[in-house]
Protein backbone atom coordinates (compact mmCIF):
# COMPACT_ATOMS: atom_id res chain seq x y z
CA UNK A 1 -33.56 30.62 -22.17
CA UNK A 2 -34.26 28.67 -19.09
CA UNK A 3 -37.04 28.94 -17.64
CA UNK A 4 -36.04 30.06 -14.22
CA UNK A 5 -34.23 33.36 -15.97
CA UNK A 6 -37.01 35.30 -15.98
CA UNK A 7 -37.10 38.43 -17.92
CA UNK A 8 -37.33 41.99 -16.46
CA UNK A 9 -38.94 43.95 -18.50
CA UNK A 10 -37.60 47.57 -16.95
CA UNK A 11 -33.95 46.06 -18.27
CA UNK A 12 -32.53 46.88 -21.37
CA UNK A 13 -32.73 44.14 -24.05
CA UNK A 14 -34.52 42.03 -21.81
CA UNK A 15 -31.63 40.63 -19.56
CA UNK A 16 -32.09 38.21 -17.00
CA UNK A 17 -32.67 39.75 -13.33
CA UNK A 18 -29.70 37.59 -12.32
CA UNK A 19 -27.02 39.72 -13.89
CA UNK A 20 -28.23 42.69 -12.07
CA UNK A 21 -26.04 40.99 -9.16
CA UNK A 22 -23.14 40.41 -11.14
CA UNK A 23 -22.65 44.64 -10.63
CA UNK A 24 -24.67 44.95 -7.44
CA UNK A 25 -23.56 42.08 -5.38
CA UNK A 26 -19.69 42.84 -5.40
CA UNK A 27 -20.79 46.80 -5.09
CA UNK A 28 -22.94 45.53 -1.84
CA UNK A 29 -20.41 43.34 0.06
CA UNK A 30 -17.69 45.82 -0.33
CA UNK A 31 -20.10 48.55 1.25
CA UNK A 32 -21.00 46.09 4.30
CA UNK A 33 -16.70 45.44 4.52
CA UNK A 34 -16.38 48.86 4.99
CA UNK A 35 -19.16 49.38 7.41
CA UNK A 36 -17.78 46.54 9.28
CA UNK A 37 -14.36 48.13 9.29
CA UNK A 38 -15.37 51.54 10.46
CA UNK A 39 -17.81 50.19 12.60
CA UNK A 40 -14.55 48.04 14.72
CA UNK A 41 -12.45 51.27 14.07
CA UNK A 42 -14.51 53.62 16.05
CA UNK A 43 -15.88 51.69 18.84
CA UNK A 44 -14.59 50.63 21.76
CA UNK A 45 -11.97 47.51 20.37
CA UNK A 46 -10.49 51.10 18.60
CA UNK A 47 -10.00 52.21 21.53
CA UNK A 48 -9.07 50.21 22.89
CA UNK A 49 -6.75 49.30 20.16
CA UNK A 50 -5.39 53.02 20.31
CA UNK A 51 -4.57 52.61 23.73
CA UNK A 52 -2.26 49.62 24.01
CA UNK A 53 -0.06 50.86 20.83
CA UNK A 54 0.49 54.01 22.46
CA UNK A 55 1.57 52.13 25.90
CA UNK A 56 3.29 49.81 23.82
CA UNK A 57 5.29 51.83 21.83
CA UNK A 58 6.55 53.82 24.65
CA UNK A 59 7.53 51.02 27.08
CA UNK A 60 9.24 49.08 24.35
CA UNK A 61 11.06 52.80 23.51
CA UNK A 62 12.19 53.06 27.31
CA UNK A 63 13.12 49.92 27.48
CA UNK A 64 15.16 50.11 24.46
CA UNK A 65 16.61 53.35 24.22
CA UNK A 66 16.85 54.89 27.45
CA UNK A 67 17.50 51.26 29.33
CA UNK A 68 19.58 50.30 26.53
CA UNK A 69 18.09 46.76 26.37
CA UNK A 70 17.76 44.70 23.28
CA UNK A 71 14.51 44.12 21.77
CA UNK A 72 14.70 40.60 22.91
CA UNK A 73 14.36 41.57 26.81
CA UNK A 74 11.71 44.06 26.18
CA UNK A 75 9.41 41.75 25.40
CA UNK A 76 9.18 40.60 28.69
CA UNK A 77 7.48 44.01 29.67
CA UNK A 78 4.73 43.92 27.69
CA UNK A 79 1.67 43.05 29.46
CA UNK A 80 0.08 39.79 29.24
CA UNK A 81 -2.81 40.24 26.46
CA UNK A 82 -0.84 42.97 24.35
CA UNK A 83 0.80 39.88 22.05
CA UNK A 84 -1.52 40.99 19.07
CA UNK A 85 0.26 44.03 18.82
CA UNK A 86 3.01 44.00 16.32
CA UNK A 87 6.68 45.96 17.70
CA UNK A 88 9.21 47.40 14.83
CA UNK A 89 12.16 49.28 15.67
CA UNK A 90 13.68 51.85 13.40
CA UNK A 91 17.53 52.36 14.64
CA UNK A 92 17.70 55.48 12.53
CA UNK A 93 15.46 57.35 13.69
CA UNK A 94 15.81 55.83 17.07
CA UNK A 95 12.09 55.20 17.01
CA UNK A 96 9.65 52.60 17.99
CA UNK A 97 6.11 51.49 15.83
CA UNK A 98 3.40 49.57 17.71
CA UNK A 99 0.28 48.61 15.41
CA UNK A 100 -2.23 46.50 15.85
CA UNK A 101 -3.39 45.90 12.00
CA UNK A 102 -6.25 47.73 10.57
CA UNK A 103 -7.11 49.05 13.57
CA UNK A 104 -4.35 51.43 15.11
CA UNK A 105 -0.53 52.40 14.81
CA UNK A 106 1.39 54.59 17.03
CA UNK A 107 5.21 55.45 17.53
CA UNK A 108 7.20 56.46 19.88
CA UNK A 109 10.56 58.51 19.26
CA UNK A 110 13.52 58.84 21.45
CA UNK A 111 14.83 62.27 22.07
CA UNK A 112 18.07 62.10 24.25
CA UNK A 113 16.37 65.62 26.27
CA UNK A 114 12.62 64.31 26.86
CA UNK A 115 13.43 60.95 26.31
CA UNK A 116 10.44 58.88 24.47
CA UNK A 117 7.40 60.83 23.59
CA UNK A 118 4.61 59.56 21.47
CA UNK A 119 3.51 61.12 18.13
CA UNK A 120 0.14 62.59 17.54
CA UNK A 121 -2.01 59.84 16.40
């Protein structure tokens, strides 16, 4: 034994304090990741976050569906600072999915009546 491993002796068989972190420390830094996580979620970068998919979703949706554009020329609407958010188009469903990752997702569907309305987040 070396003398630095000192022995607790609360722990069974005498193990070194040292392997307590072997089970704590991963148990601890996946506790602060989360608390980060919810911590961005739910403040004002959510938000904020929330916002710009929503407006995203259903500019790049009028653009596309009721202007008939290609998703090449949309782009040029978005507003300058929007370029983290991430654009997919499902033809199908004639639907549009803005997220900005971890943080939000919102879509907005084409309906030849209303024209593009956003989901419930």
């Amino acid at each position: 034994m070396l003398a630095s491993e000192t022995l607790d002796p609360s722990a069974p068989n005498g193990r070194p304090r040292w392997r307590r972190w072997l089970v704590w420390g991963p148990v601890l830094a996946l506790c602060l990741a989360a608390g980060g996580w919810l911590g961005l979620r739910y403040s004002s970068t959510g938000r904020q976050a929330q916002l710009a998919t929503g407006y995203i979703a259903h500019v790049v949706c009028s653009c596309r569906f009721v202007g008939g554009r290609d998703m090449g020329s949309c782009e040029g609407d978005r507003e300058p600072g929007t370029e983290i958010v991430e654009v997919t188009e499902d033809s199908a469903s004639r639907s549009i999915t803005a997220r900005v990752p971890l943080l939000a997702k919102r879509t907005a569907r084409f309906d030849p009546e209303y024209g593009c309305t956003l989901d419930a987040p």
